[in-house]
C-alpha atoms as a PDB file:
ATOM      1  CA  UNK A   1       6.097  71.071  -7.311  1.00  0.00           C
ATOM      2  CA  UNK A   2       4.111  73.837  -5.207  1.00  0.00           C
ATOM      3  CA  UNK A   3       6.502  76.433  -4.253  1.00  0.00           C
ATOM      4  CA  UNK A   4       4.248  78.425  -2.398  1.00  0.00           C
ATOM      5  CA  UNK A   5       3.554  75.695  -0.354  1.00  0.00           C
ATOM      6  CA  UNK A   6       7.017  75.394   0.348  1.00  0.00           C
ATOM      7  CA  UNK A   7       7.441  78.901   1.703  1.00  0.00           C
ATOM      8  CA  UNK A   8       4.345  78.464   3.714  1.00  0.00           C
ATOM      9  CA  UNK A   9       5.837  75.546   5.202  1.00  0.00           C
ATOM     10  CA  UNK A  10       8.990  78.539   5.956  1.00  0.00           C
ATOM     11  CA  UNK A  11       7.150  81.386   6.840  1.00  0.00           C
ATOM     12  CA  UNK A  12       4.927  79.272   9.328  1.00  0.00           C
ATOM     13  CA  UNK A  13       8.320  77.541  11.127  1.00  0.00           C
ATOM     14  CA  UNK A  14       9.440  81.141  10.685  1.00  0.00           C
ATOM     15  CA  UNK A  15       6.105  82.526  12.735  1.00  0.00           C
ATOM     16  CA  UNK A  16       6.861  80.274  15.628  1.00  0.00           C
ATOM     17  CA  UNK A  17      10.590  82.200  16.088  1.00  0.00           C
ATOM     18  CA  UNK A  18      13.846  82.543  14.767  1.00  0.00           C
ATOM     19  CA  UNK A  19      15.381  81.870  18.138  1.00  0.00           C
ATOM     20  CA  UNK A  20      15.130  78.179  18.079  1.00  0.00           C
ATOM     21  CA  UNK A  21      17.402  77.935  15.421  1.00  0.00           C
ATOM     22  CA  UNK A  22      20.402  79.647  17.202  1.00  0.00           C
ATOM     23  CA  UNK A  23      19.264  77.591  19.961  1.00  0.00           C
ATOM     24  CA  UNK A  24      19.946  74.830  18.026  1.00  0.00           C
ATOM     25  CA  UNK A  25      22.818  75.802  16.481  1.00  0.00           C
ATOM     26  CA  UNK A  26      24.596  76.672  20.015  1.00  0.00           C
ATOM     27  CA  UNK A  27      23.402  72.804  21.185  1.00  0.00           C
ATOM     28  CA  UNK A  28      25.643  71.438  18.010  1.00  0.00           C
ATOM     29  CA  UNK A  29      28.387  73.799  18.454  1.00  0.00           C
ATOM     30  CA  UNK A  30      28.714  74.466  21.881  1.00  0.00           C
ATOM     31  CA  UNK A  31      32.542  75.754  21.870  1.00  0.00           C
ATOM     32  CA  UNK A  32      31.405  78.742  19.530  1.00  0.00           C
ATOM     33  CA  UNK A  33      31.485  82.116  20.634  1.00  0.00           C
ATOM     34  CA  UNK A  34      27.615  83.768  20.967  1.00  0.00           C
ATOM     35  CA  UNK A  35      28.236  86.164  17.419  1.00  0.00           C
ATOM     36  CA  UNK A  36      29.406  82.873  15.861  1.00  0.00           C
ATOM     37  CA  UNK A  37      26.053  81.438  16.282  1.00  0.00           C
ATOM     38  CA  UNK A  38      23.835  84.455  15.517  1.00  0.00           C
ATOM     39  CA  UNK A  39      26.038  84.766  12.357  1.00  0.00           C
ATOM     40  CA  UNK A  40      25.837  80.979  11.479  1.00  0.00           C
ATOM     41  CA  UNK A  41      21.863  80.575  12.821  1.00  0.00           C
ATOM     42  CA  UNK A  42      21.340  84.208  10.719  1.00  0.00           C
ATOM     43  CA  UNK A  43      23.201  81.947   7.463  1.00  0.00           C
ATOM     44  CA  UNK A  44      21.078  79.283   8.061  1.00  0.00           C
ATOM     45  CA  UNK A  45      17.652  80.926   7.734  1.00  0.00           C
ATOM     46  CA  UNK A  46      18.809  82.589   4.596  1.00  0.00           C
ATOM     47  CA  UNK A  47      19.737  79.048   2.631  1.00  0.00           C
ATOM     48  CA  UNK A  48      16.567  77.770   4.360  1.00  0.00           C
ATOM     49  CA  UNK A  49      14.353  80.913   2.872  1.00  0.00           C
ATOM     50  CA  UNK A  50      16.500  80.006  -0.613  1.00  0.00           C
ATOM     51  CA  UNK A  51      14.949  76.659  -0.829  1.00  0.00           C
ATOM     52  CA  UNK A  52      11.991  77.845  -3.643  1.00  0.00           C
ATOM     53  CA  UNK A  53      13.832  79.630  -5.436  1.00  0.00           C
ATOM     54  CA  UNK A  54      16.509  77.032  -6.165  1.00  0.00           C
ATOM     55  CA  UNK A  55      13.959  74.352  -7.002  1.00  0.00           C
ATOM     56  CA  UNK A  56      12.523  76.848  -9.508  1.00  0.00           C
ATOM     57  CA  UNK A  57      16.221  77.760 -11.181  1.00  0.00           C
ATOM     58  CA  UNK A  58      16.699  74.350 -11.224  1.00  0.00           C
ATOM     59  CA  UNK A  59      13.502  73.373 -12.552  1.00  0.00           C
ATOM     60  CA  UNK A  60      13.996  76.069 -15.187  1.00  0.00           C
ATOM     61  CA  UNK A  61      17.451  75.215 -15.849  1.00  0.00           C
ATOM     62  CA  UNK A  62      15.919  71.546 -16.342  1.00  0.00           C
ATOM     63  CA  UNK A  63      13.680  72.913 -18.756  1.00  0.00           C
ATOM     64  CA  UNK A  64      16.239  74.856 -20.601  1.00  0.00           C
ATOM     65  CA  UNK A  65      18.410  72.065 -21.494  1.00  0.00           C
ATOM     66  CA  UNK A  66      15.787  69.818 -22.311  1.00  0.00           C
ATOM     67  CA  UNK A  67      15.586  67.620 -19.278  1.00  0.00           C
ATOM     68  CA  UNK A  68      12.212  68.777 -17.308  1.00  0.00           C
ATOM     69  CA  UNK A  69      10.847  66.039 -17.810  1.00  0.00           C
ATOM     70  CA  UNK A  70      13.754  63.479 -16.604  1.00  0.00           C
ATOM     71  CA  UNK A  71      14.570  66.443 -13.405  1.00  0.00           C
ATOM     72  CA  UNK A  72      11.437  67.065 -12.516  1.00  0.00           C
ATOM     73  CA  UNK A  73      10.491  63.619 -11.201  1.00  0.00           C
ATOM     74  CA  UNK A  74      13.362  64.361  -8.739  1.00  0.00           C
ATOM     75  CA  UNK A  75      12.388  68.028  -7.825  1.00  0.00           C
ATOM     76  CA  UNK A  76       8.822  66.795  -6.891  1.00  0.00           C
ATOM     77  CA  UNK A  77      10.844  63.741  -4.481  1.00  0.00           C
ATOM     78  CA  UNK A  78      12.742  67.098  -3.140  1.00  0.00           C
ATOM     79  CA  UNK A  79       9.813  69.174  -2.419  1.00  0.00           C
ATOM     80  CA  UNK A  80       7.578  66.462  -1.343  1.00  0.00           C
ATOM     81  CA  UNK A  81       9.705  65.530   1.535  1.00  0.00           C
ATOM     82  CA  UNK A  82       9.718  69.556   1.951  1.00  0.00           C
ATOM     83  CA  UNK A  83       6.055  69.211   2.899  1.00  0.00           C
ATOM     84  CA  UNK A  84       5.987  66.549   4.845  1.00  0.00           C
ATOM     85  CA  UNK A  85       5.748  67.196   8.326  1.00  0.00           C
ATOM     86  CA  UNK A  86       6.702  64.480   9.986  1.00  0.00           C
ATOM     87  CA  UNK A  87      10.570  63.625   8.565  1.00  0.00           C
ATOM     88  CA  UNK A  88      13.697  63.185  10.196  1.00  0.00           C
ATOM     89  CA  UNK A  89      13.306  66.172  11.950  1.00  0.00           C
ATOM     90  CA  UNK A  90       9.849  67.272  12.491  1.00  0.00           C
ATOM     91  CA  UNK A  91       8.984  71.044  12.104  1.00  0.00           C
ATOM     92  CA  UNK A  92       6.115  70.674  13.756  1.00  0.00           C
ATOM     93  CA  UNK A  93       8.011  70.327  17.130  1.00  0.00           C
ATOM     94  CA  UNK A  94      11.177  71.442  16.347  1.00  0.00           C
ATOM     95  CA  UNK A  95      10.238  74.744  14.189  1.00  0.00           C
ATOM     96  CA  UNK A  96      13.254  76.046  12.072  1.00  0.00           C
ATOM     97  CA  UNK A  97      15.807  73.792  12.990  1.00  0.00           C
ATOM     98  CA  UNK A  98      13.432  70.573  11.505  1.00  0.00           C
ATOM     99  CA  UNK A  99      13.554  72.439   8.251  1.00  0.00           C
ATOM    100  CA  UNK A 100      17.538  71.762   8.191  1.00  0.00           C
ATOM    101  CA  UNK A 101      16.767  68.163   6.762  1.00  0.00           C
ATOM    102  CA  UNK A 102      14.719  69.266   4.430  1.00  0.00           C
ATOM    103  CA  UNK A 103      17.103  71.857   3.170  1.00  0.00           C
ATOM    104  CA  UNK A 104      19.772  69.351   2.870  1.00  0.00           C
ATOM    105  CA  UNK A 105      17.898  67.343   1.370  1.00  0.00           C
ATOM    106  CA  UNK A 106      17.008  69.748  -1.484  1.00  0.00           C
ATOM    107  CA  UNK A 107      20.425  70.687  -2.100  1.00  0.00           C
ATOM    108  CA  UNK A 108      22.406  67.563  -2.057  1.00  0.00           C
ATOM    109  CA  UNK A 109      19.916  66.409  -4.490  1.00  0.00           C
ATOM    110  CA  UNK A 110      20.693  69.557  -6.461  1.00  0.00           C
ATOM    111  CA  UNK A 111      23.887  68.827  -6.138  1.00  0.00           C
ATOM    112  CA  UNK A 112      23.663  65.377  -7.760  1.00  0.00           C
ATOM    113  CA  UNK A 113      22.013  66.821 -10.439  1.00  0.00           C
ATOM    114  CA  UNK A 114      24.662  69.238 -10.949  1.00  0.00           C
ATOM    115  CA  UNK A 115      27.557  66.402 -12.092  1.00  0.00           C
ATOM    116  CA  UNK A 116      25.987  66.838 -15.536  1.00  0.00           C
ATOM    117  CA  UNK A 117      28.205  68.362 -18.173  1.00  0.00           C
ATOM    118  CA  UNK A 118      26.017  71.899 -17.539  1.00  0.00           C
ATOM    119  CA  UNK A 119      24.719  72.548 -14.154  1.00  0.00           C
ATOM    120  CA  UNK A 120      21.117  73.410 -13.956  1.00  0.00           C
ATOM    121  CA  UNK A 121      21.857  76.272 -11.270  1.00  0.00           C
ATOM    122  CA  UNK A 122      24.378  78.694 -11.094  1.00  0.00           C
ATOM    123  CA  UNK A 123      24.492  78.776  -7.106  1.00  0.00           C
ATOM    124  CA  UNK A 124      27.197  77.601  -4.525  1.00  0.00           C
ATOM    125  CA  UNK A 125      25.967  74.489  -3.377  1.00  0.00           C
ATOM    126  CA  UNK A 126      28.844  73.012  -1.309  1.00  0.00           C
ATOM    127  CA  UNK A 127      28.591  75.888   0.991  1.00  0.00           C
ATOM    128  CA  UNK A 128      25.293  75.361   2.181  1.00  0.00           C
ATOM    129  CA  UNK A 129      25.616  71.366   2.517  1.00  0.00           C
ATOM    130  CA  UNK A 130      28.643  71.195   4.430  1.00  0.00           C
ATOM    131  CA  UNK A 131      27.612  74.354   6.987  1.00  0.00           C
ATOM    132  CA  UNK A 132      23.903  71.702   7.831  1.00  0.00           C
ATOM    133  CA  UNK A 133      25.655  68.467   7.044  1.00  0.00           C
ATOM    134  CA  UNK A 134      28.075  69.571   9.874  1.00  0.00           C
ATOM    135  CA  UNK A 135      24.661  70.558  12.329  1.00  0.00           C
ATOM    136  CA  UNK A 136      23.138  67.813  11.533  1.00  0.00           C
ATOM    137  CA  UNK A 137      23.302  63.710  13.664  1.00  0.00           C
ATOM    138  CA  UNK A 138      25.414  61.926  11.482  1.00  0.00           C
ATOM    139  CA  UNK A 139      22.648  59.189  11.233  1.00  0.00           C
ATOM    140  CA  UNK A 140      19.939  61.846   9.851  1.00  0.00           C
ATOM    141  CA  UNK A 141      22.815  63.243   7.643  1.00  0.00           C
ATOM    142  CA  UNK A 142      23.562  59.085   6.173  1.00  0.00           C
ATOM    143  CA  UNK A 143      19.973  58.297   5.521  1.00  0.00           C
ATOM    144  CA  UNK A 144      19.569  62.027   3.904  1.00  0.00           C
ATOM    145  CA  UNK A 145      22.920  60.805   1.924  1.00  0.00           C
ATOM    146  CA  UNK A 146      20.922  57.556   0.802  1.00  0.00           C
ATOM    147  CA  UNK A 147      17.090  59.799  -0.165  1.00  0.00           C
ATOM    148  CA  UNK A 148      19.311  61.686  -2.375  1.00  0.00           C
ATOM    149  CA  UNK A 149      21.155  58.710  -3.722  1.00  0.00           C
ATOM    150  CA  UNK A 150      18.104  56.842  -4.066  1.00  0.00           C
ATOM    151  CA  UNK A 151      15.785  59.701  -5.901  1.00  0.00           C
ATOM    152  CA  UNK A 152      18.614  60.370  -8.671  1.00  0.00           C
ATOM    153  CA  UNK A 153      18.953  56.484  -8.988  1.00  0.00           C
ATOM    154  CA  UNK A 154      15.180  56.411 -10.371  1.00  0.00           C
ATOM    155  CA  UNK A 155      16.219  58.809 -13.261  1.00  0.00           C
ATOM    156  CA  UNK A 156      20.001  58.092 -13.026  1.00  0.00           C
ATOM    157  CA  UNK A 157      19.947  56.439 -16.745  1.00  0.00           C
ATOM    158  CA  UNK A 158      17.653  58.786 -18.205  1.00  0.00           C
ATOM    159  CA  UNK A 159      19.669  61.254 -17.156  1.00  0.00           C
ATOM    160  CA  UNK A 160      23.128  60.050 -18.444  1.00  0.00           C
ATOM    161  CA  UNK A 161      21.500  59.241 -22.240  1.00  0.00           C
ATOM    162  CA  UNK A 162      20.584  63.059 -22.297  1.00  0.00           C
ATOM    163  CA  UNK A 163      23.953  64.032 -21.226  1.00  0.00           C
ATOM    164  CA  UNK A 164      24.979  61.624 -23.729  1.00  0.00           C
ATOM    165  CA  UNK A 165      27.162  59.053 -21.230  1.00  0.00           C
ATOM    166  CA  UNK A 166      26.237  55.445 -20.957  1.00  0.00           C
ATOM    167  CA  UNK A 167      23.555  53.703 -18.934  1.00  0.00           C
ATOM    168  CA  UNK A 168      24.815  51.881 -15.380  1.00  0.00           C
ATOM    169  CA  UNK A 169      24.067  48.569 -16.822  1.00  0.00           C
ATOM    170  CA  UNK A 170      25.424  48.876 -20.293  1.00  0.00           C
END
């Protein structure tokens, strides 16, 4: 997992303007007042800048309780899709706002990993998914839904024998 690609990937969607994300917020939420969208599109960049340093807590957190190598797997999926630039929502056209489904997508993985019995971050999670799940097309929010599913699924038994629960398919 290379964080400091990562926040490349940020700063340089960051370079191209901040604006385009209250743009983008005001095109989802058209009914809110214009503070309400500097204050949400202001929210937004600061869980979007949070994105390496959650995969690293988590990654350590991982590594603290013994599970790197199970988590990591899933991190990498996480930060992968991160990098790519041509997703759901490209950055490469759409600047910050295409980074929102790869934010998501880091945190509701997170927050799959978090139904252990000790969470591997110590940060608000539902916060931050619900404010882009509720930005976000409902069919790019479903097929998000399903990457996350899908990337814990690979690990999902590994996972439960270190947390000491049974396998799906016992």
């Amino acid at each position: 997992m290379n964080l400091e690609e990562i926040q490349a990937v940020i700063d340089s969607a960051k370079a191209r303007g901040t604006k385009q994300l209250a743009t983008y917020v005001r095109g989802r939420m058209p009914e809110v007042s214009d503070q309400d969208i500097d204050d949400t599109a202001e929210v937004l960049l600061e869980i979007i800048e949070s994105v390496p340093l959650v995969l690293a807590a988590a990654a350590q957190g991982a590594k603290e309780q013994n599970l790197g190598h199970i988590v990591q797997p899933v991190l990498d999926r996480a930060a992968r899709y991160f990098l790519h630039p041509v997703d759901l929502m490209p950055e490469m056209t759409l600047g910050l706002p295409g980074l929102l489904d790869d934010t998501y997508l880091v945190f509701r993985i997170l927050q799959v990993l978090e139904e252990g019995p000790e969470p591997l971050v110590e940060w608000d999670l539902e916060h931050p998914i619900s404010l882009i799940r509720s930005l976000l097309e409902d069919t790019i929010g479903q097929q998000l839904d399903a990457i996350s599913s899908l990337a814990f699924e690979e690990v999902a038994d590994d996972v439960r024998q270190s947390w000491g629960a049974e396998p799906l398919d016992a």
